[in-house]
N, C-alpha and C. Protein backbone atom coordinates (compact mmCIF):
# COMPACT_ATOMS: atom_id res chain seq x y z
N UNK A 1 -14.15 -40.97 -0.13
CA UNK A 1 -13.56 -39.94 0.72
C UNK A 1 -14.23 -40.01 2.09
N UNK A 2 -13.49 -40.23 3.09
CA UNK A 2 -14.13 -40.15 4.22
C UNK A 2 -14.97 -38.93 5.02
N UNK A 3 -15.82 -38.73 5.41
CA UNK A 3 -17.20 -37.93 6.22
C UNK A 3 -16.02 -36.83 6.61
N UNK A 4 -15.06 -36.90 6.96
CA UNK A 4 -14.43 -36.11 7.97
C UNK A 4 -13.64 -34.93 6.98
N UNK A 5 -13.18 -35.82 5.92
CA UNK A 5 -12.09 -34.68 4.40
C UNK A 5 -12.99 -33.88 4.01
N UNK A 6 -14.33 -34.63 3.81
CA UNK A 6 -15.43 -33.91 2.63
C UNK A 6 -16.09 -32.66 3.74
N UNK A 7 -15.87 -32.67 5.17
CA UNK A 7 -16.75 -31.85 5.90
C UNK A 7 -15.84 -30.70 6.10
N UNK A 8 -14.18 -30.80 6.23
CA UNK A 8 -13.22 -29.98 6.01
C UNK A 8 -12.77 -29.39 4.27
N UNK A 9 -13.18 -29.78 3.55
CA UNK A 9 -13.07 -29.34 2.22
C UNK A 9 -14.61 -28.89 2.10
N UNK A 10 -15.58 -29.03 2.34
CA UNK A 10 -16.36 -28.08 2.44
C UNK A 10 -16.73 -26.88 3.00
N UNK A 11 -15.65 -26.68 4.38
CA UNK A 11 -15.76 -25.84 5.10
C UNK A 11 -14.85 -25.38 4.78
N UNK A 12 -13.66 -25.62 3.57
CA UNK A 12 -12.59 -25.09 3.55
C UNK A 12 -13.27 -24.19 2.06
N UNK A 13 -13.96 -24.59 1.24
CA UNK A 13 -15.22 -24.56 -0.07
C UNK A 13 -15.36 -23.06 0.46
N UNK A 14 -16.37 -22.90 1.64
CA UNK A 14 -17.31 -22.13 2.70
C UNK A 14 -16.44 -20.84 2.54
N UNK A 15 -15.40 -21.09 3.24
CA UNK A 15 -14.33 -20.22 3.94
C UNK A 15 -14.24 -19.49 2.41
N UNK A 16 -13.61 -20.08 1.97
CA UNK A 16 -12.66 -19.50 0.39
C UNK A 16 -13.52 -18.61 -0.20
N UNK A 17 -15.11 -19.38 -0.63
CA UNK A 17 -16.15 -17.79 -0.90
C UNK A 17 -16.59 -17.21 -0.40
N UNK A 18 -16.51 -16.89 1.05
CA UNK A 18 -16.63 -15.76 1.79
C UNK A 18 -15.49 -15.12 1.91
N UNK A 19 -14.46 -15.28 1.67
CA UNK A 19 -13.51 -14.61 1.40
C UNK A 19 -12.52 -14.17 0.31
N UNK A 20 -13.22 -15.29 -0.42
CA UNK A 20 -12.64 -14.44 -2.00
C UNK A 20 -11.82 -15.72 -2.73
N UNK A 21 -11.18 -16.25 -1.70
CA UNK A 21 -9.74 -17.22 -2.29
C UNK A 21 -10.94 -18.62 -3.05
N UNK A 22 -10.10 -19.55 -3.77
CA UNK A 22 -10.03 -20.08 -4.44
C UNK A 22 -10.60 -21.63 -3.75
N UNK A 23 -11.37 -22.42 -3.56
CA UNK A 23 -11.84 -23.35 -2.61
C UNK A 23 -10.80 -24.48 -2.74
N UNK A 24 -9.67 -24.53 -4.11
CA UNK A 24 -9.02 -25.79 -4.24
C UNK A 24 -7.72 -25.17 -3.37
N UNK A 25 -7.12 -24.07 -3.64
CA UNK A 25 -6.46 -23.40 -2.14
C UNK A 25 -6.40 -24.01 -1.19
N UNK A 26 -7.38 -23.62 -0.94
CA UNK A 26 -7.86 -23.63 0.83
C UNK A 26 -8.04 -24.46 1.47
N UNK A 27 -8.42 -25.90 0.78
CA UNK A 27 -8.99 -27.25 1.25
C UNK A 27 -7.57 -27.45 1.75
N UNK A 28 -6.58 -27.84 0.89
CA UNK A 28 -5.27 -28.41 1.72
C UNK A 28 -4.75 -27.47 3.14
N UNK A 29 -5.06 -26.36 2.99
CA UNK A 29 -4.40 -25.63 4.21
C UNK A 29 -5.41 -25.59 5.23
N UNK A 30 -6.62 -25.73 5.19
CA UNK A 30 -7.97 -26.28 5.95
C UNK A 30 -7.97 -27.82 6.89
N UNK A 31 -7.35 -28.95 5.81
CA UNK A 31 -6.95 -30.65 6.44
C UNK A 31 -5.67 -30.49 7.32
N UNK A 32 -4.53 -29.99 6.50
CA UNK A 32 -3.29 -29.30 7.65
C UNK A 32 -4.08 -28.54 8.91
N UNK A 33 -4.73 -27.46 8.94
CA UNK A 33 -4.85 -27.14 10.49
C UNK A 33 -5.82 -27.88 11.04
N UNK A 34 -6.71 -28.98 10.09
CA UNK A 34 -7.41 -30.03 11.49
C UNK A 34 -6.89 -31.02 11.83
N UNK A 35 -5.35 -31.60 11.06
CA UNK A 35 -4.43 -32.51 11.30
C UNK A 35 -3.52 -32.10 12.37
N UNK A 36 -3.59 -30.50 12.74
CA UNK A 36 -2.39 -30.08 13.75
C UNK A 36 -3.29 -30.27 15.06
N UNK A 37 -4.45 -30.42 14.53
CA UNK A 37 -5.39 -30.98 15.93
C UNK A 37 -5.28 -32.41 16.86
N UNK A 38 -4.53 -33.26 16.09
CA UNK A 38 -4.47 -34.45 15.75
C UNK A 38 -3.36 -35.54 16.43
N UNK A 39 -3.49 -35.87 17.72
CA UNK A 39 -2.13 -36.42 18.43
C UNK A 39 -2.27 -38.49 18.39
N UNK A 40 -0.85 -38.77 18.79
CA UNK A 40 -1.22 -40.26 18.76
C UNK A 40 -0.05 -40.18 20.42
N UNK A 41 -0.66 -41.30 20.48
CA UNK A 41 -0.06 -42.20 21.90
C UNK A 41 -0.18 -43.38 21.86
N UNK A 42 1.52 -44.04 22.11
CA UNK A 42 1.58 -45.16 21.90
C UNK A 42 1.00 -45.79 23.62
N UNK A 43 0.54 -46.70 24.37
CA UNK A 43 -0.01 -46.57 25.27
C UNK A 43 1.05 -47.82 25.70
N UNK A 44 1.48 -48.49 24.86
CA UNK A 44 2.94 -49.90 24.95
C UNK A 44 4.10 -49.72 25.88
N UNK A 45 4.02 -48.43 24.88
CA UNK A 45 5.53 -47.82 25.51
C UNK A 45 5.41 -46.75 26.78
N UNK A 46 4.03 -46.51 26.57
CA UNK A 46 4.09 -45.52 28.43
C UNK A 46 4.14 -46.95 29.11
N UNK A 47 3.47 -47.91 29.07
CA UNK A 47 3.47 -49.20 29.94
C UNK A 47 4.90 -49.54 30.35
N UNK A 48 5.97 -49.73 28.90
CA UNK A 48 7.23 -50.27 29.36
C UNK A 48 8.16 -49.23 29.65
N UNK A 49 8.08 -47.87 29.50
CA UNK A 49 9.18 -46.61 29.34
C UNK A 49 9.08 -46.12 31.04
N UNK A 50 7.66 -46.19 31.16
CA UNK A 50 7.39 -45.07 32.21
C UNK A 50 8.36 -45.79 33.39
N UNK A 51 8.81 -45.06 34.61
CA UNK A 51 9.56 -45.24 35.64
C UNK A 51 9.18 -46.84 36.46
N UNK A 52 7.14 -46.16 36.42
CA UNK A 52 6.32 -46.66 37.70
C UNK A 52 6.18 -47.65 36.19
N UNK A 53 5.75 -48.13 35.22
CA UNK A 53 5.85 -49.29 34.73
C UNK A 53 7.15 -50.43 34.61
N UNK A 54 7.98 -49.61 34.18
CA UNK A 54 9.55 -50.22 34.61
C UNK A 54 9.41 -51.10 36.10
N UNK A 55 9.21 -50.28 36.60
CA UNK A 55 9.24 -50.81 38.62
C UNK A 55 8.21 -52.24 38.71
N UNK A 56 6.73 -51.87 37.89
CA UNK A 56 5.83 -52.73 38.13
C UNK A 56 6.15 -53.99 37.17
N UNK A 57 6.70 -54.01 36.31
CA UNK A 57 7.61 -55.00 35.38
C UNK A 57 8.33 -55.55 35.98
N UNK A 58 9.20 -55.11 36.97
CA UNK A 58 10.11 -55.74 37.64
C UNK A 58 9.50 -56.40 38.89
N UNK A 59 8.63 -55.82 39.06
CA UNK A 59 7.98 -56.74 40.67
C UNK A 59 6.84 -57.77 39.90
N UNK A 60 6.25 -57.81 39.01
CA UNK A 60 5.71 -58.71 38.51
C UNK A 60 6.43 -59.88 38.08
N UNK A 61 7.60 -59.77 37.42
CA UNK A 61 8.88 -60.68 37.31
C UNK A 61 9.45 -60.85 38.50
N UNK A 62 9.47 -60.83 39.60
CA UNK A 62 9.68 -61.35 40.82
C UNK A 62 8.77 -62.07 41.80
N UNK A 63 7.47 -61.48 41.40
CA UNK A 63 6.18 -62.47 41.95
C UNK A 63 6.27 -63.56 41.32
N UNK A 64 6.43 -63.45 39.68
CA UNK A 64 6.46 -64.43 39.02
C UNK A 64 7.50 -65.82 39.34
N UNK A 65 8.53 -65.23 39.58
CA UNK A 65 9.72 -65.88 39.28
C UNK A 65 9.85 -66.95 40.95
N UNK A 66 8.92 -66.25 41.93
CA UNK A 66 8.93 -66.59 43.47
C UNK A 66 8.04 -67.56 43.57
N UNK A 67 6.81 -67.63 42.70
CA UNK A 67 6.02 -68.32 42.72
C UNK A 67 6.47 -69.61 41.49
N UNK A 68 7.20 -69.44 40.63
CA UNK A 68 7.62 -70.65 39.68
C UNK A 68 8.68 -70.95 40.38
N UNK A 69 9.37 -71.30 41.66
CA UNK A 69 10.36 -71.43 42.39
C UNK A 69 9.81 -72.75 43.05
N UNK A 70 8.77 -71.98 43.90
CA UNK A 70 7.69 -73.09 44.60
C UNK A 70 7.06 -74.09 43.67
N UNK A 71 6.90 -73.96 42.09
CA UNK A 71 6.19 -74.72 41.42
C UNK A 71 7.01 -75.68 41.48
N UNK A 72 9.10 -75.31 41.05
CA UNK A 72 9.57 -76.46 40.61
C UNK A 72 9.92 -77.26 41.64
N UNK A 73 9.79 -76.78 43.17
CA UNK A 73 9.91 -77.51 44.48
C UNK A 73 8.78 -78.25 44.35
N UNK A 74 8.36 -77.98 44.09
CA UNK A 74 6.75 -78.92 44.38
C UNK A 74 6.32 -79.96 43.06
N UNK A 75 7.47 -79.80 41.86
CA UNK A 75 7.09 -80.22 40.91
C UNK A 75 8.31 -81.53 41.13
N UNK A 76 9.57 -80.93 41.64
CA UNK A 76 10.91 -82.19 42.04
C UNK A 76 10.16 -83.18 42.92
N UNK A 77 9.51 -82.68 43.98
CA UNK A 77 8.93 -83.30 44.98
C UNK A 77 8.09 -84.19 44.46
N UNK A 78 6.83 -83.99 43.69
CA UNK A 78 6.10 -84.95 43.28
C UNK A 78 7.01 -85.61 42.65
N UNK A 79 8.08 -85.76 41.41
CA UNK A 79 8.57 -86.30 40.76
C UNK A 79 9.02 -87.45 41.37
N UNK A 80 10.01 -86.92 42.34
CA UNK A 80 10.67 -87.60 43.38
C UNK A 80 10.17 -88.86 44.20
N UNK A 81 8.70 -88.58 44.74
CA UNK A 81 7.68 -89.57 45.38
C UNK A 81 7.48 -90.47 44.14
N UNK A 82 6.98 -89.91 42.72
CA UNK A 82 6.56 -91.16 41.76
C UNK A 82 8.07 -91.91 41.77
N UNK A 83 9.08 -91.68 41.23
CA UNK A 83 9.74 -92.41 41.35
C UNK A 83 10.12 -93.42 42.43
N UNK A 84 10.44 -92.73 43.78
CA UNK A 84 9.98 -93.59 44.67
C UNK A 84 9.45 -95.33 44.45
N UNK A 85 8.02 -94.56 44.70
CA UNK A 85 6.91 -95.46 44.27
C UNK A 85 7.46 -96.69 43.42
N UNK A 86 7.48 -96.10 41.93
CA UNK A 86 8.23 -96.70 40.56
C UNK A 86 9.10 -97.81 41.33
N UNK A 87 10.45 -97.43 42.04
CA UNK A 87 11.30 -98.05 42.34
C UNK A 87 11.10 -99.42 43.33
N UNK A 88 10.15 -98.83 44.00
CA UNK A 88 9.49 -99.78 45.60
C UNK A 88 8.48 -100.41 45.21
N UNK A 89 7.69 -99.95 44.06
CA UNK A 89 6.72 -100.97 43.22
C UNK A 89 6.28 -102.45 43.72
N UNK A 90 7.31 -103.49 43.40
CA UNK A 90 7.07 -104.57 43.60
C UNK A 90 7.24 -104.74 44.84
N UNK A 91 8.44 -104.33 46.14
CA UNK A 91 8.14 -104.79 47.83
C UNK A 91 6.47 -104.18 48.01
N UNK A 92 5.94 -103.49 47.37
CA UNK A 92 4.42 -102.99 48.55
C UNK A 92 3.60 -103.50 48.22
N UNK A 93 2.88 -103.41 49.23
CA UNK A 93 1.35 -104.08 48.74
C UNK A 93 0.54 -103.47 48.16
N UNK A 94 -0.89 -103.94 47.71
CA UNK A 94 -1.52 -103.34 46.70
C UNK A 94 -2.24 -102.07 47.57
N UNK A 95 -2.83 -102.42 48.75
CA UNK A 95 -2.92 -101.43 49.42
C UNK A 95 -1.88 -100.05 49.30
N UNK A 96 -1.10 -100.21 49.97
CA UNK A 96 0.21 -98.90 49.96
C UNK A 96 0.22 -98.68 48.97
N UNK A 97 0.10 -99.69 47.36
CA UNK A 97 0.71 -98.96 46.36
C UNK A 97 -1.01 -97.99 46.11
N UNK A 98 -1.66 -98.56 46.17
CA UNK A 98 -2.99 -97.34 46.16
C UNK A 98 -3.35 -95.75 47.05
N UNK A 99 -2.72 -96.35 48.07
CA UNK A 99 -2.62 -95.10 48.93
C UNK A 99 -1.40 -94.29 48.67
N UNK A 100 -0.18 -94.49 47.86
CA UNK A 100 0.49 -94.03 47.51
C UNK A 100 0.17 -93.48 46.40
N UNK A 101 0.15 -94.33 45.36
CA UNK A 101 -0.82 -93.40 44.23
C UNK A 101 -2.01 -91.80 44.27
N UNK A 102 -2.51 -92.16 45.61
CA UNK A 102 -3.60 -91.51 45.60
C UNK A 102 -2.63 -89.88 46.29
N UNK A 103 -1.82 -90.40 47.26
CA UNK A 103 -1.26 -88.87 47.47
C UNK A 103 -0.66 -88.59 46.85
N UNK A 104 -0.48 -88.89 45.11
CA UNK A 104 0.50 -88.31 44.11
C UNK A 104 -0.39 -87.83 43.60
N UNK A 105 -1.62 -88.94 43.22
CA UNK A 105 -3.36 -87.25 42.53
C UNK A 105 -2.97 -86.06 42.93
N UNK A 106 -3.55 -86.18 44.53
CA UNK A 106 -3.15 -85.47 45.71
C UNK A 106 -2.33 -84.18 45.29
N UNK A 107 -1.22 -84.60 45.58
CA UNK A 107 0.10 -83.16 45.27
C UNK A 107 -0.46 -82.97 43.81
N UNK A 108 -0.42 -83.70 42.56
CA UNK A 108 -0.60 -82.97 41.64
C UNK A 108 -1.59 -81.80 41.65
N UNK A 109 -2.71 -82.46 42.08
CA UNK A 109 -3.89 -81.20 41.84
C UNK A 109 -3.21 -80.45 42.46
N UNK A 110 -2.57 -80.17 44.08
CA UNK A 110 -2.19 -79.23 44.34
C UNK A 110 -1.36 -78.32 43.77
N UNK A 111 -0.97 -79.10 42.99
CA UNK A 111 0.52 -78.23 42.10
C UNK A 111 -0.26 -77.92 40.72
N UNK A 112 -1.39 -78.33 40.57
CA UNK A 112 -2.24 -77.67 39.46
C UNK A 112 -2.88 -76.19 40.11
N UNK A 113 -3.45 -76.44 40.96
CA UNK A 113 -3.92 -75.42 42.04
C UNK A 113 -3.13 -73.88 42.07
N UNK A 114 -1.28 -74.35 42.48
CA UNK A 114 -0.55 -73.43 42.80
C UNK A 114 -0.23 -73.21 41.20
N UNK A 115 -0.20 -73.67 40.41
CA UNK A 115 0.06 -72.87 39.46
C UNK A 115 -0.87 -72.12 38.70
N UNK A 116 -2.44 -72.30 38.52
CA UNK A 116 -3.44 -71.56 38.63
C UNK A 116 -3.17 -70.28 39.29
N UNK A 117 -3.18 -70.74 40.53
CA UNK A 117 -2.94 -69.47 41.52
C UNK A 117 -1.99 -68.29 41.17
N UNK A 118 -1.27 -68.84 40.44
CA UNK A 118 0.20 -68.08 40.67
C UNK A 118 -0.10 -67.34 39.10
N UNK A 119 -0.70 -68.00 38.24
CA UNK A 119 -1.25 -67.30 36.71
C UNK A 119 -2.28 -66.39 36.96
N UNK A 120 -3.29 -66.67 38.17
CA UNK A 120 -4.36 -65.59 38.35
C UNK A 120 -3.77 -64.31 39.08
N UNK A 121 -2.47 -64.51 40.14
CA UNK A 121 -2.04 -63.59 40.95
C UNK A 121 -1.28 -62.43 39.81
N UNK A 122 -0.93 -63.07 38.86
CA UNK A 122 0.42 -62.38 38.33
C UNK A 122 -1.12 -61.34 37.11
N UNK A 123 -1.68 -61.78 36.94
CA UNK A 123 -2.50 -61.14 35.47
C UNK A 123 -3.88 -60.33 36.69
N UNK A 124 -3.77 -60.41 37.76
CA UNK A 124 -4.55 -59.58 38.27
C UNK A 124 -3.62 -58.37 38.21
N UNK A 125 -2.75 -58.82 38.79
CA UNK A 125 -1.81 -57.45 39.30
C UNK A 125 -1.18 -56.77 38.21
N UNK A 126 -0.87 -57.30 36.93
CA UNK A 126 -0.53 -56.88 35.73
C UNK A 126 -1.60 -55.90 35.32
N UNK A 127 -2.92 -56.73 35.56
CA UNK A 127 -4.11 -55.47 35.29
C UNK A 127 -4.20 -54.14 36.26
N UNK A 128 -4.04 -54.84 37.61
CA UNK A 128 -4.28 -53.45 38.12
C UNK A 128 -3.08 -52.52 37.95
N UNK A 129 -1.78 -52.94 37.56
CA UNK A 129 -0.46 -51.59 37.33
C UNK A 129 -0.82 -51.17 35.61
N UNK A 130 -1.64 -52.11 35.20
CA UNK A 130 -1.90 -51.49 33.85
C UNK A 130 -2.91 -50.53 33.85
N UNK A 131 -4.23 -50.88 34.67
CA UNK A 131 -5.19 -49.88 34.70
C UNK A 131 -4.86 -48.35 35.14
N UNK A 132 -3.83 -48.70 36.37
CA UNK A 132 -3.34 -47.06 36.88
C UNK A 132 -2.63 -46.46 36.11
N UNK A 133 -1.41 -47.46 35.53
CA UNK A 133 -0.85 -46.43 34.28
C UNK A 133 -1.77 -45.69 33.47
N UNK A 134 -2.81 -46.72 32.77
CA UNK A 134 -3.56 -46.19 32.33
C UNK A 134 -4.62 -44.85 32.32
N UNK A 135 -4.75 -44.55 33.79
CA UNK A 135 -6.17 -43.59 33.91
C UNK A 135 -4.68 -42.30 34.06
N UNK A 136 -3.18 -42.91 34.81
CA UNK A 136 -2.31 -41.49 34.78
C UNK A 136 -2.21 -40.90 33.49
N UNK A 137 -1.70 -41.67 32.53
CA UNK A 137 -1.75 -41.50 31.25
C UNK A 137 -2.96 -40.55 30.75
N UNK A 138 -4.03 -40.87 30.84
CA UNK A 138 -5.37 -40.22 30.15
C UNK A 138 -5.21 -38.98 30.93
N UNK A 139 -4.90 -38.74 32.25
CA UNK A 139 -5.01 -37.12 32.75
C UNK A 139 -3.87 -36.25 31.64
N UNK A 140 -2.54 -37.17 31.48
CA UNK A 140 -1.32 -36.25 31.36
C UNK A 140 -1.87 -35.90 29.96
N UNK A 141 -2.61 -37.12 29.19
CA UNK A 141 -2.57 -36.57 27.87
C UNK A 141 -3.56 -35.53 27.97
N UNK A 142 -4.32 -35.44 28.55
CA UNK A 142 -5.38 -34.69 29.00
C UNK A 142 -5.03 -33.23 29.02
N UNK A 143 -3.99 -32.72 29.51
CA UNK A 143 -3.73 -31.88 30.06
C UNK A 143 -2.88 -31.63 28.49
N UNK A 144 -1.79 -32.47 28.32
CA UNK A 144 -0.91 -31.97 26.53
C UNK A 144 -1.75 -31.51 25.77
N UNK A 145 -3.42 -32.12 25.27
CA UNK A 145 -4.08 -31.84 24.38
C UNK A 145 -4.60 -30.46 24.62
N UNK A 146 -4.77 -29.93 26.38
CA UNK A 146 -5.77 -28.44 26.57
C UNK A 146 -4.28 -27.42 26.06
N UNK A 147 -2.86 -28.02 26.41
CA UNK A 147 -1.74 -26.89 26.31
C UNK A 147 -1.84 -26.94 24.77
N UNK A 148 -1.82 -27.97 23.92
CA UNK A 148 -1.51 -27.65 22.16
C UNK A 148 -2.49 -27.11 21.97
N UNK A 149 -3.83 -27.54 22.34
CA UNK A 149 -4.89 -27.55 21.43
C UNK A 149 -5.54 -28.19 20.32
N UNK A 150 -5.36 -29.48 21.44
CA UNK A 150 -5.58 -30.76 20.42
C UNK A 150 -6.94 -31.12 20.60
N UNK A 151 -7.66 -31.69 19.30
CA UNK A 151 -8.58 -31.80 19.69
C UNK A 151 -9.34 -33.46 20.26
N UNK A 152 -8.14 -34.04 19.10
CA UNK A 152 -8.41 -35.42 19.79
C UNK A 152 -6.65 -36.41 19.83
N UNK A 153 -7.04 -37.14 20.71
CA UNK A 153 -5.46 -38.22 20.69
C UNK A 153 -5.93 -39.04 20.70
N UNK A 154 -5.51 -40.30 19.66
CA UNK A 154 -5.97 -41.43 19.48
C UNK A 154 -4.67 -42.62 20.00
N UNK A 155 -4.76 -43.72 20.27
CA UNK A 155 -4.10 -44.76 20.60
C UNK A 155 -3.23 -45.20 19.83
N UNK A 156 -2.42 -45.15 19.63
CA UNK A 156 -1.37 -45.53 18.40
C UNK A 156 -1.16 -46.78 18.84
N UNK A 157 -1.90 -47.88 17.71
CA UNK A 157 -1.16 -49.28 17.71
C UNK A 157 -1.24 -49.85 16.80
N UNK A 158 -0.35 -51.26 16.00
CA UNK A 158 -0.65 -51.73 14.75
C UNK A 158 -2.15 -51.71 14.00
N UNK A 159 -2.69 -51.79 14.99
CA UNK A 159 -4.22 -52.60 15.17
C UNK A 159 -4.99 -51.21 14.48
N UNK A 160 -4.89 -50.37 15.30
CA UNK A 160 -5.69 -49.00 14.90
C UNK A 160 -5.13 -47.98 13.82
N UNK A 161 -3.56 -48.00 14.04
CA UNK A 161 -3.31 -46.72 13.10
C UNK A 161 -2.35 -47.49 12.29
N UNK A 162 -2.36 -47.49 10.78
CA UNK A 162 -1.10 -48.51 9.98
C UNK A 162 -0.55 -47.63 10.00
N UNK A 163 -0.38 -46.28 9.65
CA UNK A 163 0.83 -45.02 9.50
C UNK A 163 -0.06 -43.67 9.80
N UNK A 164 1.18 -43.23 10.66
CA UNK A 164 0.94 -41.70 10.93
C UNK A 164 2.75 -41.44 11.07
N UNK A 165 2.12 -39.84 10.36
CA UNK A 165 4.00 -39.24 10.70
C UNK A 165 4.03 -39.16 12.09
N UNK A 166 5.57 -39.16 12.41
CA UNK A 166 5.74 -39.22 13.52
C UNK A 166 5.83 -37.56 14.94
N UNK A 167 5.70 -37.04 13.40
CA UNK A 167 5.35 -35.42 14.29
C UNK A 167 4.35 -35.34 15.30
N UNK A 168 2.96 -36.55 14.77
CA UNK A 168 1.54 -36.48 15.66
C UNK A 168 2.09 -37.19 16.79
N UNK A 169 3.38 -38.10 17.05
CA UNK A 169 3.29 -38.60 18.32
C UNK A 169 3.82 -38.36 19.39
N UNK A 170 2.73 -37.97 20.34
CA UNK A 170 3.54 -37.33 21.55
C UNK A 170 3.88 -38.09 22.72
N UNK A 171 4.26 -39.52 22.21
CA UNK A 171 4.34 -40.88 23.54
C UNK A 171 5.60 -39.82 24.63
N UNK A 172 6.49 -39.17 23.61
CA UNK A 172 7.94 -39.10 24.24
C UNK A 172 7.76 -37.81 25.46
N UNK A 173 6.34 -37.57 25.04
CA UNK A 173 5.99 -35.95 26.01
C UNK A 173 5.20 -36.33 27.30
N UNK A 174 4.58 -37.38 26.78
CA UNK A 174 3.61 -37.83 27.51
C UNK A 174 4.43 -38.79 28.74
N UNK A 175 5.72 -39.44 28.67
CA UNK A 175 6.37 -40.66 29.43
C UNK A 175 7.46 -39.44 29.90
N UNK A 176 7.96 -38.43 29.71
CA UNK A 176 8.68 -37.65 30.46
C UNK A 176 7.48 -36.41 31.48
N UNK A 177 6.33 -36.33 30.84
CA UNK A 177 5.91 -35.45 32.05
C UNK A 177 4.96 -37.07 32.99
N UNK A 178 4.98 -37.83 32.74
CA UNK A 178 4.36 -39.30 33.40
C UNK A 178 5.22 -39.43 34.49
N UNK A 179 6.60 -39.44 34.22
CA UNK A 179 7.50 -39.81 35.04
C UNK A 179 8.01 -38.18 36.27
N UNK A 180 7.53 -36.89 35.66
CA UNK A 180 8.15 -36.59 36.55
C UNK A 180 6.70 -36.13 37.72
N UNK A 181 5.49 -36.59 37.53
CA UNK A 181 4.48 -36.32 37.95
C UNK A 181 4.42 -37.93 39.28
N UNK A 182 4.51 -38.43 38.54
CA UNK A 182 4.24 -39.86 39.31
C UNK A 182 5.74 -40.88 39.94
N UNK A 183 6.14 -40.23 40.29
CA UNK A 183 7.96 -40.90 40.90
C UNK A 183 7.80 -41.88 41.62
């Protein structure tokens, strides 16, 4: 039995003989009011629901999509030169064909470079629209838990919670006052 049942069935134990009732009573109606304490938030779905995540989804898929634009220009382009090369092979000399070779290294690294670049640009900025969702999120829930009287909200994800009813989750309270706080 976990630290937390046995400290509420003891206090539910407590309660019952100071007041007369029955301690096997009382324990279940004791876990019910520290379960009404008890909220979840899915933190996924404020990311993809909320207005300002929607928006930042969509401009991240446009950084993205602007910068893999330039990759495949730059990826035809190199292509384009090797073949070249390939084709003109035998008229050049060994010289040209080396100095040709060498500005195909050349563009590649660069096009290793820009696509680096373009993976570090997109997962910075993913972090920072995730972090702000994030700290808005922690005020709003902040504020749901002082109006119920909750005492704690935990993160609802495969990872952490396998099942909770869905009464504890207040994602749907939390992404409508998110959205009309933060437009």
């Amino acid at each position: 039995m976990p630290c937390t049942s046995r400290v509420l069935l003891l206090a539910a134990a407590l309660t019952a003989s100071v007041f007369g009732a029955s301690p096997v009573a009382a324990a279940p109606a004791a876990t019910v009011n520290a379960l009404k304490q008890v909220a979840l938030v899915d933190l996924q779905r404020c990311l993809l629901e909320t207005t300002q995540g929607t928006k930042g989804k969509k401009d991240l898929e446009s950084v993205f999509a602007k910068g893999q634009s330039q990759l495949d220009k730059k990826t035809e382009d190199l292509k384009k030169k090797y073949e070249d090369l390939m084709a003109k092979r035998a008229m050049l000399s060994d010289e040209e064909i080396a100095k040709r070779q060498q500005e195909l290294v050349v563009k590649d690294q660069e096009l290793q470079q820009l696509y680096a670049q373009l993976q570090e640009d997109v997962a910075t900025k993913e972090a920072q629209l995730t972090e702000k969702i994030y700290k808005n999120v922690a005020a709003i829930v902040k504020d749901i838990a002082a109006e119920e009287g909750l005492q704690i909200v935990l993160v609802r994800s495969p990872a952490t919670v396998l099942y909770a009813n869905p009464k504890f989750d207040v994602t749907n309270r939390v992404i409508v006052a998110y959205d009309k706080k933060h437009k």
